[in-house]
C-alpha atoms as a PDB file:
ATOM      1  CA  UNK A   1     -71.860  12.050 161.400  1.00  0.00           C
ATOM      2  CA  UNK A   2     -73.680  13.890 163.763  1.00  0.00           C
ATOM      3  CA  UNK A   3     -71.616  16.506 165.902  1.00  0.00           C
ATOM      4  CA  UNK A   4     -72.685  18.429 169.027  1.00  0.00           C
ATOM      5  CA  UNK A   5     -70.654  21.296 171.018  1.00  0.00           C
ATOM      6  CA  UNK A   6     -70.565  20.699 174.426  1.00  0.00           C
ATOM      7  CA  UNK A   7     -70.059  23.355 177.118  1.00  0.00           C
ATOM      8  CA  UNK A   8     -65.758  24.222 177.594  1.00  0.00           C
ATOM      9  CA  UNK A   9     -65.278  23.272 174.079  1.00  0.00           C
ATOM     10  CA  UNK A  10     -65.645  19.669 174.111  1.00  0.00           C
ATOM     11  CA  UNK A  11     -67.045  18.450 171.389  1.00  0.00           C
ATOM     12  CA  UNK A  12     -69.078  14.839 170.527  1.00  0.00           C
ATOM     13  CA  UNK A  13     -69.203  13.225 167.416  1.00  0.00           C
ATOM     14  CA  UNK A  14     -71.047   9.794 166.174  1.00  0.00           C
ATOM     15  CA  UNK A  15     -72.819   8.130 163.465  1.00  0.00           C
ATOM     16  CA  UNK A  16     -75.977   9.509 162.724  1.00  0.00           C
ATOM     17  CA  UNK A  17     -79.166   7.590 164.735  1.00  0.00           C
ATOM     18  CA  UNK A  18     -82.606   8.772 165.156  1.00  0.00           C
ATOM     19  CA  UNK A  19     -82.354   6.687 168.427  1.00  0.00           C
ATOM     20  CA  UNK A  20     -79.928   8.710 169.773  1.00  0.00           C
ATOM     21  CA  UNK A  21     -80.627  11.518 172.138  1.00  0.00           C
ATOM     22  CA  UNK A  22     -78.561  13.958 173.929  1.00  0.00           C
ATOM     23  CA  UNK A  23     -79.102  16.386 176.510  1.00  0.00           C
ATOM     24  CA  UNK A  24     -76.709  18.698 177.913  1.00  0.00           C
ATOM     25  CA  UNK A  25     -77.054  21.712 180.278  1.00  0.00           C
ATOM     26  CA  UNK A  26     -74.766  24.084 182.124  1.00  0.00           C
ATOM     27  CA  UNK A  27     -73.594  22.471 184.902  1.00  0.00           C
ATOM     28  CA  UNK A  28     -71.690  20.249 182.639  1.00  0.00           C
ATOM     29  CA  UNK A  29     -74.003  17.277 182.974  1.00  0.00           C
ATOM     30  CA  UNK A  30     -74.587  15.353 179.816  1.00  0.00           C
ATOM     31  CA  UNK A  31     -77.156  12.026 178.919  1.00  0.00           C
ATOM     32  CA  UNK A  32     -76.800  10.344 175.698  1.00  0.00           C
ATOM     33  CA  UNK A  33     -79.466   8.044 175.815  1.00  0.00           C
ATOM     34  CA  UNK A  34     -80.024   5.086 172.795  1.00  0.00           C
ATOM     35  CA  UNK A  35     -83.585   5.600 172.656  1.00  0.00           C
ATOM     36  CA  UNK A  36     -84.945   2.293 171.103  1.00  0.00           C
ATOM     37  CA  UNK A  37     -86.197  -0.722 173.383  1.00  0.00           C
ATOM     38  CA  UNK A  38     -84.510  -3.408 170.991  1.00  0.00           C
ATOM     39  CA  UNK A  39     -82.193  -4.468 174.263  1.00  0.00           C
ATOM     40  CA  UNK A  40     -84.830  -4.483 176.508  1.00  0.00           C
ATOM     41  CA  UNK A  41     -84.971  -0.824 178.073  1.00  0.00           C
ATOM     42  CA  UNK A  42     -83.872   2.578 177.321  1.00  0.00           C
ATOM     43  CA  UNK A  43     -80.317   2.842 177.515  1.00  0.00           C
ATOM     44  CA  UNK A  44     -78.092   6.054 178.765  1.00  0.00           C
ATOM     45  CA  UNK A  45     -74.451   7.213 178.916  1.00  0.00           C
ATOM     46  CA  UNK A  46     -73.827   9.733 182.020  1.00  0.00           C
ATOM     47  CA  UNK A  47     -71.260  11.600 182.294  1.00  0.00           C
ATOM     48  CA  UNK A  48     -69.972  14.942 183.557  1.00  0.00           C
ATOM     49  CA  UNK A  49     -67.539  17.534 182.266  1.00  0.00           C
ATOM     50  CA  UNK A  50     -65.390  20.364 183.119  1.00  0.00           C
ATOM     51  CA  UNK A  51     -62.703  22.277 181.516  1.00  0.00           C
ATOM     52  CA  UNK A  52     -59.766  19.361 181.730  1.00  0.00           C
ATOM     53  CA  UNK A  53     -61.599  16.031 183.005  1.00  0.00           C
ATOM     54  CA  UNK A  54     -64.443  13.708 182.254  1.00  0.00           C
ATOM     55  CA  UNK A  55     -65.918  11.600 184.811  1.00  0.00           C
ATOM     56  CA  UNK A  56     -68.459   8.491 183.450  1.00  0.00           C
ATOM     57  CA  UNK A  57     -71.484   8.206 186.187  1.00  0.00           C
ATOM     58  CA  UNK A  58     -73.148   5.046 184.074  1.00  0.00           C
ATOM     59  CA  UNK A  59     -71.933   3.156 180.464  1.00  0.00           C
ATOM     60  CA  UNK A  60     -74.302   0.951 179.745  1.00  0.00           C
ATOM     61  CA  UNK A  61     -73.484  -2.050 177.483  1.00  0.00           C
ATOM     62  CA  UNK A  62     -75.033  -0.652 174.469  1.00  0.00           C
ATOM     63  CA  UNK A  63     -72.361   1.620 173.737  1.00  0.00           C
ATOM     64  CA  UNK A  64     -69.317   0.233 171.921  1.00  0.00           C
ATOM     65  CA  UNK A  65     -65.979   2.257 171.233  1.00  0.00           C
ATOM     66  CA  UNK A  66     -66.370   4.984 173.730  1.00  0.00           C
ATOM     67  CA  UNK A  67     -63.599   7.181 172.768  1.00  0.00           C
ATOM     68  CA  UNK A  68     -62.145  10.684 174.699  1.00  0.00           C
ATOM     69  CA  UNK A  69     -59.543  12.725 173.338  1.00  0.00           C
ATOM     70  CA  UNK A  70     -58.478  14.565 175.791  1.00  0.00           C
ATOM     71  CA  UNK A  71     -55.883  16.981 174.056  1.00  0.00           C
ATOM     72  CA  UNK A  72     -58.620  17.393 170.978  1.00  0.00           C
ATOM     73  CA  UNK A  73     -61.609  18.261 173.468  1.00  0.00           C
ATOM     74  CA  UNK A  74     -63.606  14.801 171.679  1.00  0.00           C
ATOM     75  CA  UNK A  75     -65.805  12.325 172.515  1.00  0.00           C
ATOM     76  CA  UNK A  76     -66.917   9.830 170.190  1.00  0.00           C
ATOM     77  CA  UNK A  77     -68.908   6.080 170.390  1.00  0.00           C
ATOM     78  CA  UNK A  78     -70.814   3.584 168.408  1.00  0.00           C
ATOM     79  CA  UNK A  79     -73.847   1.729 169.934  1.00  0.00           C
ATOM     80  CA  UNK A  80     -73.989  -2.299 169.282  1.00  0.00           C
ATOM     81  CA  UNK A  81     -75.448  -2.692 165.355  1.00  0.00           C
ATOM     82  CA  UNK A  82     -78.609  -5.146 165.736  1.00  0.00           C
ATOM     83  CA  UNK A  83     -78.683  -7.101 162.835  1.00  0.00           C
ATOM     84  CA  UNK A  84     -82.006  -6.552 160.713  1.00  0.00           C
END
């Protein structure tokens, strides 16, 4: 499992994937993008975050189980398994 701190102590958690990419910066802003073209384009998760809310700007169909814990500060997903 790969785990990254977030600003106001939210933290995100999922399976470890090369294709995955996130990018975070102060203003609370965060892009989790599933880097591989295998559905057709580059997909990305936008969201925003403050202290007490989260606020999804784009959830693309790639990601599965999208899961926030609000009380625990924790955000966790899967992306769709392509079978190989």
């Amino acid at each position: 499992m790969t785990e990254v701190n977030l600003i106001h102590g939210w933290v995100l958690t999922y399976q470890d994937n090369a294709d995955i990419v996130v990018a975070v910066n102060q203003a609370g802003n965060v892009a989790i993008t599933y880097a591989t073209k295998a559905f057709g384009e580059v997909q990305t998760l936008l969201f925003t975050i403050t202290e007490d809310k989260i606020a999804i700007l784009n959830l693309p169909f790639v990601f599965e189980n999208l899961t926030i814990l609000a009380d625990k500060k924790e955000i966790t997903f899967d992306v769709i398994s392509i079978p190989g």
